[in-house]
N, C-alpha and C. Protein backbone atom coordinates (compact mmCIF):
# COMPACT_ATOMS: atom_id res chain seq x y z
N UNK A 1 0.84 -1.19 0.00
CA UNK A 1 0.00 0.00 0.00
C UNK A 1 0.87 1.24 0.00
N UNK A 2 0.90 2.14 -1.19
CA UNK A 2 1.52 3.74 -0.94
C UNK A 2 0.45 4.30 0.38
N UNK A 3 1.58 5.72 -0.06
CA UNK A 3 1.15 6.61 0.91
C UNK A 3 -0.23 7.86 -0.17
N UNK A 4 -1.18 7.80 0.68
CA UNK A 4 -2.55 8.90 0.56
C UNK A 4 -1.78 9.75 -1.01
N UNK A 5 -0.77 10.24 -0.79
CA UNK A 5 -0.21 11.24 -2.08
C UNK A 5 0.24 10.57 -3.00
N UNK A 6 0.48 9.35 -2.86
CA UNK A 6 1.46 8.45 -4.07
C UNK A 6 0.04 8.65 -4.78
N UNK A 7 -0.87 7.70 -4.21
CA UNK A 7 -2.07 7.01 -4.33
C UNK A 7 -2.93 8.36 -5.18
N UNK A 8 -2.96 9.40 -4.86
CA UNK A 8 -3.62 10.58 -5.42
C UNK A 8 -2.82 11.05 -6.72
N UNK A 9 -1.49 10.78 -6.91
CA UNK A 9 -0.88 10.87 -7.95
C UNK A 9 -1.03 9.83 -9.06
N UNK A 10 -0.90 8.69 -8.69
CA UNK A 10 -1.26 7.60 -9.54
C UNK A 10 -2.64 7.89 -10.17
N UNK A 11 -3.65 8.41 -9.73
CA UNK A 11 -5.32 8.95 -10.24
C UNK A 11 -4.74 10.00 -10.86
N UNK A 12 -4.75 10.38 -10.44
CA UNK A 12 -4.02 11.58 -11.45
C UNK A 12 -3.16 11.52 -12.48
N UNK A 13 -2.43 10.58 -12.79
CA UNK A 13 -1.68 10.27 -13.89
C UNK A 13 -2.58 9.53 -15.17
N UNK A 14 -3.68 8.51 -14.15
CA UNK A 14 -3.96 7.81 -15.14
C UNK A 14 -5.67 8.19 -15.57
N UNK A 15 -6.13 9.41 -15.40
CA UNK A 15 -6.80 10.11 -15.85
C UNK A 15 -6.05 10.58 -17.42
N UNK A 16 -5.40 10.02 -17.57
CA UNK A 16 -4.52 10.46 -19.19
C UNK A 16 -4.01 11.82 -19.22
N UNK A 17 -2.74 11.84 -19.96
CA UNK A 17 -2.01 13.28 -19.98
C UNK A 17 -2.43 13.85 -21.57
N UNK A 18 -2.01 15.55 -21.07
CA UNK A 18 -2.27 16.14 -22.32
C UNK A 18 -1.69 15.55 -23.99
N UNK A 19 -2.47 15.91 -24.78
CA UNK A 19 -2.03 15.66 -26.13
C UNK A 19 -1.01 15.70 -26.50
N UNK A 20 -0.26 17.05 -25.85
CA UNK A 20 1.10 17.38 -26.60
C UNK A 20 2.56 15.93 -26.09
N UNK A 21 3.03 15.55 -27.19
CA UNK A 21 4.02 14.72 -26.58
C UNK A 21 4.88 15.20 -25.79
N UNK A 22 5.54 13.93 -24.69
CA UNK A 22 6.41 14.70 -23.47
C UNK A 22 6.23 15.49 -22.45
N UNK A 23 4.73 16.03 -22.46
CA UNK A 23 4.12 16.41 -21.83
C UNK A 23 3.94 16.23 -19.97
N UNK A 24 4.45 15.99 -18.82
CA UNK A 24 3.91 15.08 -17.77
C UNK A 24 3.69 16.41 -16.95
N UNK A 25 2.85 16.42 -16.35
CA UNK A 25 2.24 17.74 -15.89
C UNK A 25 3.35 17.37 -14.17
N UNK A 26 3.06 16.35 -13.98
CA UNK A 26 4.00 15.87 -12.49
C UNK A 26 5.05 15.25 -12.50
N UNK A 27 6.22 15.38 -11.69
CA UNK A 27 6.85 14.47 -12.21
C UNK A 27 7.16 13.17 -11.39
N UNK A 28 7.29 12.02 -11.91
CA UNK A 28 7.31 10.45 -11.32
C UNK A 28 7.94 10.48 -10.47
N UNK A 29 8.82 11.02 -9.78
CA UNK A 29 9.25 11.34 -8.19
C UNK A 29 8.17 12.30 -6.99
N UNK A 30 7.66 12.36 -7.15
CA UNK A 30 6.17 13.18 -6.83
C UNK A 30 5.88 12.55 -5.56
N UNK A 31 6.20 12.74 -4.57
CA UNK A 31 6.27 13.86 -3.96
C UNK A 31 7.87 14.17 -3.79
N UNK A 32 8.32 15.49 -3.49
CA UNK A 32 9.39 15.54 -3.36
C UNK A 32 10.37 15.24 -1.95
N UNK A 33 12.04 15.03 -1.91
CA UNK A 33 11.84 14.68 -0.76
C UNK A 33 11.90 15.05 0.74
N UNK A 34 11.93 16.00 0.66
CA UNK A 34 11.67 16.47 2.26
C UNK A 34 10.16 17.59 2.06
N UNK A 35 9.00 16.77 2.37
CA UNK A 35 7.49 17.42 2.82
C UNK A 35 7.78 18.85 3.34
N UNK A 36 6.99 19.99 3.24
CA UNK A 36 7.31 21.30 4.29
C UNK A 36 6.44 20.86 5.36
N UNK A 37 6.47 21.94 6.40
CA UNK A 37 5.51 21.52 7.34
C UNK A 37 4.60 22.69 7.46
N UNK A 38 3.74 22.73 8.10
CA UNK A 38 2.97 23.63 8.34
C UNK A 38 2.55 23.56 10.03
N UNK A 39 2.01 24.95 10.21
CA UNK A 39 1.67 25.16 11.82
C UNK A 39 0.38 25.14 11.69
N UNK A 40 0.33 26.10 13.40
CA UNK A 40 -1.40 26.39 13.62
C UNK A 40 -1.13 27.96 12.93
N UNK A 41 -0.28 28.77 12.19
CA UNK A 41 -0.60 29.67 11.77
C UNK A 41 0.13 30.06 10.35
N UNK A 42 0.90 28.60 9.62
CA UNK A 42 0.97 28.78 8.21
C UNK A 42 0.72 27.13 7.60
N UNK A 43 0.22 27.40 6.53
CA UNK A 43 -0.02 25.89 5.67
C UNK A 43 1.14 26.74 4.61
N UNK A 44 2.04 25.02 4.35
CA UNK A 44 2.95 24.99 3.58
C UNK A 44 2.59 23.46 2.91
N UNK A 45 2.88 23.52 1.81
CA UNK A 45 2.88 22.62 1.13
C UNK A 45 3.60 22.57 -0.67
N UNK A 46 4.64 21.35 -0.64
CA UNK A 46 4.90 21.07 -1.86
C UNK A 46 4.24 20.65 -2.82
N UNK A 47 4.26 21.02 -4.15
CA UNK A 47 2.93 20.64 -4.66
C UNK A 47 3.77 20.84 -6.66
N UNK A 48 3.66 20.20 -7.48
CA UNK A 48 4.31 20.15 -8.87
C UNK A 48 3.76 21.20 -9.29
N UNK A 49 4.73 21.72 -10.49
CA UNK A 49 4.76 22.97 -10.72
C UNK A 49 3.37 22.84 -11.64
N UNK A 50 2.30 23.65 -11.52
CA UNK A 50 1.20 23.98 -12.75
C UNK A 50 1.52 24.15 -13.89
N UNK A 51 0.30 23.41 -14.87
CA UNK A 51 0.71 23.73 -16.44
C UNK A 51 0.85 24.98 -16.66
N UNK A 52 1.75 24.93 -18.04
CA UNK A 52 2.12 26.15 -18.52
C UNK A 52 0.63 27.43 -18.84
N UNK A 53 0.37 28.81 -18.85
CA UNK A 53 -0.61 29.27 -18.96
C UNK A 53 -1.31 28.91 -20.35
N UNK A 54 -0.71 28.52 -21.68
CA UNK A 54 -0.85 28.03 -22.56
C UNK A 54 -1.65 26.33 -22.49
N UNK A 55 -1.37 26.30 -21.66
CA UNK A 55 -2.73 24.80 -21.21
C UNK A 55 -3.47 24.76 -20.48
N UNK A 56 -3.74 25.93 -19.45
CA UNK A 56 -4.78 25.90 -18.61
C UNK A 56 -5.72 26.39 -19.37
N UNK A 57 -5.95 27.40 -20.48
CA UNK A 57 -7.18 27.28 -20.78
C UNK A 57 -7.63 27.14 -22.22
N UNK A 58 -8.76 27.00 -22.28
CA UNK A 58 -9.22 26.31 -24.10
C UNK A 58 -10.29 27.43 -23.97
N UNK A 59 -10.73 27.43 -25.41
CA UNK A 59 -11.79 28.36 -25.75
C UNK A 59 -12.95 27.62 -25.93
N UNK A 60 -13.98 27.48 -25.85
CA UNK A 60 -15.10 26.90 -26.08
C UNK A 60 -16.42 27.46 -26.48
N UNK A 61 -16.86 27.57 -27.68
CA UNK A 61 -18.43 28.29 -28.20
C UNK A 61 -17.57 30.15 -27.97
N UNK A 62 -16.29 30.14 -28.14
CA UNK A 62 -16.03 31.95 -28.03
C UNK A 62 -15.77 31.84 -26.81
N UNK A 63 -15.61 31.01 -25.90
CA UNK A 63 -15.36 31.80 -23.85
C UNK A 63 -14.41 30.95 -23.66
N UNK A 64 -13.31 31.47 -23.09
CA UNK A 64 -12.23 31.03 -22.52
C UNK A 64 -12.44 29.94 -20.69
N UNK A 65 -12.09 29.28 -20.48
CA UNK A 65 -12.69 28.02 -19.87
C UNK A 65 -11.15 27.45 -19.28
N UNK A 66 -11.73 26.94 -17.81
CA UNK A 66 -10.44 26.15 -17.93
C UNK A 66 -10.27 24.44 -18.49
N UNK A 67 -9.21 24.50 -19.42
CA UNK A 67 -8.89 23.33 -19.41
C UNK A 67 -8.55 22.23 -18.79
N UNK A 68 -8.99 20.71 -19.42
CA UNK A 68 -8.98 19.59 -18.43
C UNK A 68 -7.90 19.38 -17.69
N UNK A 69 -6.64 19.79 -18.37
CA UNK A 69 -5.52 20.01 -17.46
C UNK A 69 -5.50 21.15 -16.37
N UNK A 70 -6.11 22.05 -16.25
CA UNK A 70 -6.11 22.96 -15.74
C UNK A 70 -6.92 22.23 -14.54
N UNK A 71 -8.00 21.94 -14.98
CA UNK A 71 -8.99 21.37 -13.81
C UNK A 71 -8.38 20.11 -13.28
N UNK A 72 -7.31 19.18 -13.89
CA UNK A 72 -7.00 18.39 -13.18
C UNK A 72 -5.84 18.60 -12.22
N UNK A 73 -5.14 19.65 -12.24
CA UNK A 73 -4.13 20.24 -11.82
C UNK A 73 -5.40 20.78 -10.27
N UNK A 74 -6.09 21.63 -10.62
CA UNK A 74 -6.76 21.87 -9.25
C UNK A 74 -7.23 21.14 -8.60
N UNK A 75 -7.78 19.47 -8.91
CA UNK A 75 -7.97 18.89 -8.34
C UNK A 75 -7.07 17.89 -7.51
N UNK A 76 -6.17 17.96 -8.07
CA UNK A 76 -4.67 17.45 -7.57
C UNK A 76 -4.51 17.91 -6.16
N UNK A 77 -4.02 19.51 -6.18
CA UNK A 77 -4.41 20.07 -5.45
C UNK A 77 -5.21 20.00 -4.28
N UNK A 78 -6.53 19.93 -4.53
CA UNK A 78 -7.41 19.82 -3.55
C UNK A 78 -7.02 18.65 -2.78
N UNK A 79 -6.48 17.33 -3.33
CA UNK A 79 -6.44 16.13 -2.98
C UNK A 79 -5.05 16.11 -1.85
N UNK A 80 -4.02 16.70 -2.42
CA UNK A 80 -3.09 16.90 -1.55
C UNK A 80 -3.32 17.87 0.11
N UNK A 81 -4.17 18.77 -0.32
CA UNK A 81 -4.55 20.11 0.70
C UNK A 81 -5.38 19.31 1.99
N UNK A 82 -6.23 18.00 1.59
CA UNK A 82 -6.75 17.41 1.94
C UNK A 82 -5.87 16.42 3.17
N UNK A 83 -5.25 15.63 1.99
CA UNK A 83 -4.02 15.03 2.99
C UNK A 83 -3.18 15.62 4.15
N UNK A 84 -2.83 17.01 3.79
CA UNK A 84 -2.07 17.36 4.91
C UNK A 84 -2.90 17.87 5.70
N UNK A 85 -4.09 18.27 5.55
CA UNK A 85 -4.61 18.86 7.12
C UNK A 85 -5.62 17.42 7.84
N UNK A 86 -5.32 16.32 7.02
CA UNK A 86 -5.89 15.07 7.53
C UNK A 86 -4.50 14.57 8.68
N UNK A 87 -3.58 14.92 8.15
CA UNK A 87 -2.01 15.20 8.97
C UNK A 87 -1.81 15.60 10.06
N UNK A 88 -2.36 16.77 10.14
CA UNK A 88 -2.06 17.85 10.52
C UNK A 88 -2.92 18.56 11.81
N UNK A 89 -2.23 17.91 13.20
CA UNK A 89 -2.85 18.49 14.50
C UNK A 89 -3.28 19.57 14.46
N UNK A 90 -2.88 20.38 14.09
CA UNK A 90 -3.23 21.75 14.44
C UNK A 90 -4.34 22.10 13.36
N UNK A 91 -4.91 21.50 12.97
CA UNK A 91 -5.61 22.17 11.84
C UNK A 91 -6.98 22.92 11.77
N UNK A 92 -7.75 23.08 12.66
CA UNK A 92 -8.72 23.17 13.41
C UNK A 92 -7.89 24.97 13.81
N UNK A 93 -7.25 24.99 14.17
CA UNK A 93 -6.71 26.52 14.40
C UNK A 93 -6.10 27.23 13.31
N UNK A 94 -5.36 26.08 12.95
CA UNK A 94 -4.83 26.86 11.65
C UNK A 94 -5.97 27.35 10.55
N UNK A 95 -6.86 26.53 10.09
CA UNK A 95 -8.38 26.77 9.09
C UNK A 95 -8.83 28.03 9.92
N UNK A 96 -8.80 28.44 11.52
CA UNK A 96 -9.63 29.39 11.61
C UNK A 96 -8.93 30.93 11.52
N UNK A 97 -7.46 30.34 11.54
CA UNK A 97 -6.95 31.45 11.53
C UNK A 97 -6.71 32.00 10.16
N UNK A 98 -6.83 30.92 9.22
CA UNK A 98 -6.70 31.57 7.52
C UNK A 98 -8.31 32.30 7.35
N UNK A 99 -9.15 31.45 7.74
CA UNK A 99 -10.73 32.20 7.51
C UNK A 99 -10.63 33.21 7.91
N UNK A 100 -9.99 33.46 9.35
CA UNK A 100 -10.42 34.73 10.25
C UNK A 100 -9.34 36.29 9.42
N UNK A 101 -8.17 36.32 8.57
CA UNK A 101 -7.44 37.33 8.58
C UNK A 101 -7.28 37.67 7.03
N UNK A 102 -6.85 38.48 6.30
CA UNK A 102 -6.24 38.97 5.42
C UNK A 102 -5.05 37.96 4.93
N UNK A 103 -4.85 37.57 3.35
CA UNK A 103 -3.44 36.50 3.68
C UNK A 103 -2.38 36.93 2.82
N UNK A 104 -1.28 36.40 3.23
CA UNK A 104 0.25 36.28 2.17
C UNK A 104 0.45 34.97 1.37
N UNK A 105 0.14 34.78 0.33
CA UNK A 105 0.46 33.98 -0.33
C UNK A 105 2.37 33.78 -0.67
N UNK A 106 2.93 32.95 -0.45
CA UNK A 106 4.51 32.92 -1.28
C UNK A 106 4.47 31.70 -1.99
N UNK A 107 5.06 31.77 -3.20
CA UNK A 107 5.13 30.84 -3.82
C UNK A 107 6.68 30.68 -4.50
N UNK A 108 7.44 29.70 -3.93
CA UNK A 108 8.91 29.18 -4.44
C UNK A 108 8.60 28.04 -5.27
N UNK A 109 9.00 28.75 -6.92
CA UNK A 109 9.37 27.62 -7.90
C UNK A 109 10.62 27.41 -8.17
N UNK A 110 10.79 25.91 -7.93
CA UNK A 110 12.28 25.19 -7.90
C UNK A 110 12.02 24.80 -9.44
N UNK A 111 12.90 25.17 -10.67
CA UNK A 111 13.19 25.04 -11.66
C UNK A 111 14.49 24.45 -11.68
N UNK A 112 14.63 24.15 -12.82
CA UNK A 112 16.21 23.45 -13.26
C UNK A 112 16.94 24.20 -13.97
N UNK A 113 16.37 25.19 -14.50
CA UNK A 113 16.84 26.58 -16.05
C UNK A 113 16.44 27.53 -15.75
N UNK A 114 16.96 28.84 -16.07
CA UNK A 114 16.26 29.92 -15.03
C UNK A 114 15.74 30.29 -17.00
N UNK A 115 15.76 29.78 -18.22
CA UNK A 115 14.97 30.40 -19.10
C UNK A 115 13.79 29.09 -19.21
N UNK A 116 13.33 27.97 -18.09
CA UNK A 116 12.23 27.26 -18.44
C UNK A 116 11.10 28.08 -18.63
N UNK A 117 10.49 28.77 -17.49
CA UNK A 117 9.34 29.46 -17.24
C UNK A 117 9.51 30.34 -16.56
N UNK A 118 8.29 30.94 -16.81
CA UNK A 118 8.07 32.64 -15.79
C UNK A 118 7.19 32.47 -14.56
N UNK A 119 7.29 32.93 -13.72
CA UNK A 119 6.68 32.46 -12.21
C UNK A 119 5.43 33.05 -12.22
N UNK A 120 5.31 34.08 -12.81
CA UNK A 120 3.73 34.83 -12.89
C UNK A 120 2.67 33.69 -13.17
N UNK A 121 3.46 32.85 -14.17
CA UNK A 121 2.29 31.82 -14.98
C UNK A 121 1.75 30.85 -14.60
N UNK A 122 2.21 30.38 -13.26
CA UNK A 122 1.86 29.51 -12.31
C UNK A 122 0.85 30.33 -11.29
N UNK A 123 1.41 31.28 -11.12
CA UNK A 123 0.53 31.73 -9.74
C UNK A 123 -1.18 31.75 -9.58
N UNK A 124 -1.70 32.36 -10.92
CA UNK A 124 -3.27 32.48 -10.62
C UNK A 124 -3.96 30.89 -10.38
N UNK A 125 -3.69 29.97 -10.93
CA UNK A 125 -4.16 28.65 -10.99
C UNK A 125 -3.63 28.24 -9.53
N UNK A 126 -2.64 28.01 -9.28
CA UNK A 126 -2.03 27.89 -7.76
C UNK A 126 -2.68 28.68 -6.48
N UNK A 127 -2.91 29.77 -6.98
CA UNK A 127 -3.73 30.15 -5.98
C UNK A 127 -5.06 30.19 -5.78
N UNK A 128 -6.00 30.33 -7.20
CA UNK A 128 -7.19 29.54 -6.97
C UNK A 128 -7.48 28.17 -6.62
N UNK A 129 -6.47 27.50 -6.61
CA UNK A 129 -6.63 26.11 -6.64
C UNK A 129 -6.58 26.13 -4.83
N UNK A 130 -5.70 26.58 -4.73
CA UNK A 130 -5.49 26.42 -2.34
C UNK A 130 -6.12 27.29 -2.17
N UNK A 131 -6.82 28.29 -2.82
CA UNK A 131 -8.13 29.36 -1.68
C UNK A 131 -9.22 28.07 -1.66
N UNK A 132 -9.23 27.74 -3.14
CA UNK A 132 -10.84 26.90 -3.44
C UNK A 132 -10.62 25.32 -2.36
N UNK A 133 -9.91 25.03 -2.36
CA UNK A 133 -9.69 23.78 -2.07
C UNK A 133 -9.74 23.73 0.02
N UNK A 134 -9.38 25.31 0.17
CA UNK A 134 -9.65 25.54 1.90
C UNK A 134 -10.71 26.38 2.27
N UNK A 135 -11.28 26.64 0.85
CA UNK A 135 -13.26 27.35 1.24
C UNK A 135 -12.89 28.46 1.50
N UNK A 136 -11.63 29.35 0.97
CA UNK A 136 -11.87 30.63 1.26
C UNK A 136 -11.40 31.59 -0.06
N UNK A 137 -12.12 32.78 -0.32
CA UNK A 137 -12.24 33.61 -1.50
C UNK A 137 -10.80 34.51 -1.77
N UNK A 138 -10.32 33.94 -2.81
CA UNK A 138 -9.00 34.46 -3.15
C UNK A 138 -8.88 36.21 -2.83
N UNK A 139 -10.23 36.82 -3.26
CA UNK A 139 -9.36 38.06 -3.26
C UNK A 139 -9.03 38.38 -1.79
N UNK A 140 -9.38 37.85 -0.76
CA UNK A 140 -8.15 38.20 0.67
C UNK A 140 -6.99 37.22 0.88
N UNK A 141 -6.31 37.29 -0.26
CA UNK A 141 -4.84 37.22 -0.87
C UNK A 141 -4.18 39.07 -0.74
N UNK A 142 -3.80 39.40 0.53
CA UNK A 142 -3.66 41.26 0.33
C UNK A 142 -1.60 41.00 -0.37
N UNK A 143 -0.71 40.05 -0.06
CA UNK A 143 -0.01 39.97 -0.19
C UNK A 143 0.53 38.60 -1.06
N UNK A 144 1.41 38.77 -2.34
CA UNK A 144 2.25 37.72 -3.02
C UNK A 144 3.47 37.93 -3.39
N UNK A 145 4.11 36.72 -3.13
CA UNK A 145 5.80 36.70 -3.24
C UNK A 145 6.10 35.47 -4.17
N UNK A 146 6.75 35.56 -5.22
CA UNK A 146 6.84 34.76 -6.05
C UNK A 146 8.71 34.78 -5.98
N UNK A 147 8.87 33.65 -6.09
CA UNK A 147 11.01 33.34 -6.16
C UNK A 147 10.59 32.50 -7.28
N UNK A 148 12.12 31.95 -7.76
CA UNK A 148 12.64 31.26 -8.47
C UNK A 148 13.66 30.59 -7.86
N UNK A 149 13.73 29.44 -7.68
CA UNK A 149 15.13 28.73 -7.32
C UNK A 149 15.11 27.97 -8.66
N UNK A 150 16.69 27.82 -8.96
CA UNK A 150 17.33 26.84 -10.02
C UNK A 150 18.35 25.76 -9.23
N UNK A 151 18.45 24.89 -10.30
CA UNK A 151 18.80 23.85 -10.10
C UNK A 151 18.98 22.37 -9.80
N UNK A 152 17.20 22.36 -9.52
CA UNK A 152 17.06 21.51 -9.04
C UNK A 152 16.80 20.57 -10.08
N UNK A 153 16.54 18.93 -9.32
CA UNK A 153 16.51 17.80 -10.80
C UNK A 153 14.87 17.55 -11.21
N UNK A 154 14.51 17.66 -10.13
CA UNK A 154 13.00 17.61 -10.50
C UNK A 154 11.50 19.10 -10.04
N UNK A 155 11.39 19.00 -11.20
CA UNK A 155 10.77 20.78 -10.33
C UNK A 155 9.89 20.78 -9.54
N UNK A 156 9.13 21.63 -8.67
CA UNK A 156 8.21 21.31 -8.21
C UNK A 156 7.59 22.88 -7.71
N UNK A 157 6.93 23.35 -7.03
CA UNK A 157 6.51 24.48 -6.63
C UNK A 157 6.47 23.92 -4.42
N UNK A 158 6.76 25.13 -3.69
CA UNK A 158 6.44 25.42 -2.42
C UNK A 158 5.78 26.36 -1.91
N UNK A 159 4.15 26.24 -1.89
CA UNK A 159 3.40 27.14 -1.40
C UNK A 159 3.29 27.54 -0.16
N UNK A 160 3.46 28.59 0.38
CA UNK A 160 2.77 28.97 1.89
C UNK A 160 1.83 29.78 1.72
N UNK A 161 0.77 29.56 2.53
CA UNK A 161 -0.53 30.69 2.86
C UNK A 161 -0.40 30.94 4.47
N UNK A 162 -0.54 32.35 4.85
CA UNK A 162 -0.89 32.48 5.91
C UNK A 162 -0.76 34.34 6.28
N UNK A 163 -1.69 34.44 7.86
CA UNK A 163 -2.30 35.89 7.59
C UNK A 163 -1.09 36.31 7.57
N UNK A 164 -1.76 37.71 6.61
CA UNK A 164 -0.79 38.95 6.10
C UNK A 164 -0.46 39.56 7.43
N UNK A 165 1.23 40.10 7.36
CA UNK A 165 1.85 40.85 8.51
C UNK A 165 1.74 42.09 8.37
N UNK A 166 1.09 42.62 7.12
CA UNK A 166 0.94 43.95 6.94
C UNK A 166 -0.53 44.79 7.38
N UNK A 167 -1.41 43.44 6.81
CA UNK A 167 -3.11 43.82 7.15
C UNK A 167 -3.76 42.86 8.45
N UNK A 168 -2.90 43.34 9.38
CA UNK A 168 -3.40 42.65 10.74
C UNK A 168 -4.65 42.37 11.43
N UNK A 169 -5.23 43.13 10.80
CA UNK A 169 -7.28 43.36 10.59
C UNK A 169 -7.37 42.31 10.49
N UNK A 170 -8.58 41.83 11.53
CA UNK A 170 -9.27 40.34 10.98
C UNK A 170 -10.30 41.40 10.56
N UNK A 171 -10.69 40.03 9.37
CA UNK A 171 -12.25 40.10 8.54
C UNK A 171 -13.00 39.53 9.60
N UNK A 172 -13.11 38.85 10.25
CA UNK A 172 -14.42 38.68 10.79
C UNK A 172 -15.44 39.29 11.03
N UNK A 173 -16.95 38.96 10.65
CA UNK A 173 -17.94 40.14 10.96
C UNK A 173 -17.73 40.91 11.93
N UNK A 174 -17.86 42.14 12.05
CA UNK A 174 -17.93 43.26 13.71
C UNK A 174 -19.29 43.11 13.83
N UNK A 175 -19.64 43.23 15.07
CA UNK A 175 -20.59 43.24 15.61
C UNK A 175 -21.68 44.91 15.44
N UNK A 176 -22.58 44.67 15.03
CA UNK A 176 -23.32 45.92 15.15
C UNK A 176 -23.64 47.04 15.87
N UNK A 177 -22.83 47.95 16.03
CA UNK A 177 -23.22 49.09 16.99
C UNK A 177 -24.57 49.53 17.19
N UNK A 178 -24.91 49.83 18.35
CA UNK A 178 -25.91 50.54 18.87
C UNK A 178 -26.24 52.42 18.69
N UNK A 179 -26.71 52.88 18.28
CA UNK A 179 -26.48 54.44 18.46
C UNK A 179 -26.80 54.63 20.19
N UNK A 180 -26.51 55.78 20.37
CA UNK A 180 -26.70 56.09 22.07
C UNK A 180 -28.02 56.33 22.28
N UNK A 181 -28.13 56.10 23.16
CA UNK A 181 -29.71 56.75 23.46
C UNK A 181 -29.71 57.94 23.82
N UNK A 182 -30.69 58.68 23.60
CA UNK A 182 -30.83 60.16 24.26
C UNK A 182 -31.78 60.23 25.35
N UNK A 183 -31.24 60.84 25.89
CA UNK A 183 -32.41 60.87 27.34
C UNK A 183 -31.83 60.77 28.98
């Protein structure tokens, strides 16, 4: 028996890969090898780098749509996001503390070539994919940090989410004021 992520990769592989030859959206070392960790006040997680922006989406009847790669890439996603807070003691604080604040997204892509790809082109799918996948609405994303590391043999992406140090404000509803009474 693999482990929960092998097992979610293997579905994921054999849902069939894109058309284009050479293509592997993940790569067969998947997961990589040292896991990040996450607290009760950041989720980190390794996760393969997203298709290129040129495959996430297709046009359909005139409207731009995401493609099956695109959608299988988020569901990947979800499946992994799943695993680690099935992991993950603290998670119950950590979920309330991403619901409750403003967040920083960072995202480190480990490339092998610093002319493979551009880091912008990963990010929107990557980050809709971990707001959607933890039930909370991307635009309180107030902060993003995108790197590049080279060198590595197999690529992969390292996401962290967690509240912004700049917008210390929780969202949580405020409670309704009263006007004063007169009298």
């Amino acid at each position: 028996m693999g482990s929960p992520a092998g097992e979610a990769l293997r579905n994921y592989l054999r849902r069939g890969r894109p058309a284009r030859p050479g293509y592997v959206p993940i790569a067969s070392t998947w997961p990589p090898v040292a896991p990040a960790l996450s607290s009760s006040e950041r989720l980190v997680i390794s996760l393969p780098v997203p298709p290129s922006i040129n495959h996430q989406y297709a046009t359909v009847n005139g409207r731009r749509v995401l493609s099956a790669v695109g959608r299988r890439y988020k569901a990947f996603v979800a499946q992994q996001i799943l695993v680690l807070l099935a992991r993950l003691p603290q998670r119950e604080a950590l979920l309330r503390s991403l619901h409750a604040h403003y967040l920083a997204l960072s995202i480190h892509f480990h490339f092998r070539s610093p002319l493979r790809r551009d880091v912008d082109s990963g990010l929107k799918i990557t980050q809709d994919a971990l707001c959607e996948a933890l039930g909370i609405n991307d635009n309180r994303v107030v902060e993003i940090h995108l790197h590049k590391v080279l060198g590595v043999k197999h690529p992969y992406i390292e996401v962290s989410l967690c509240p912004s140090a700049t917008h210390q404000a929780s969202i949580l509803p405020r409670t309704k004021r009263t006007a004063p009474s007169r009298g």
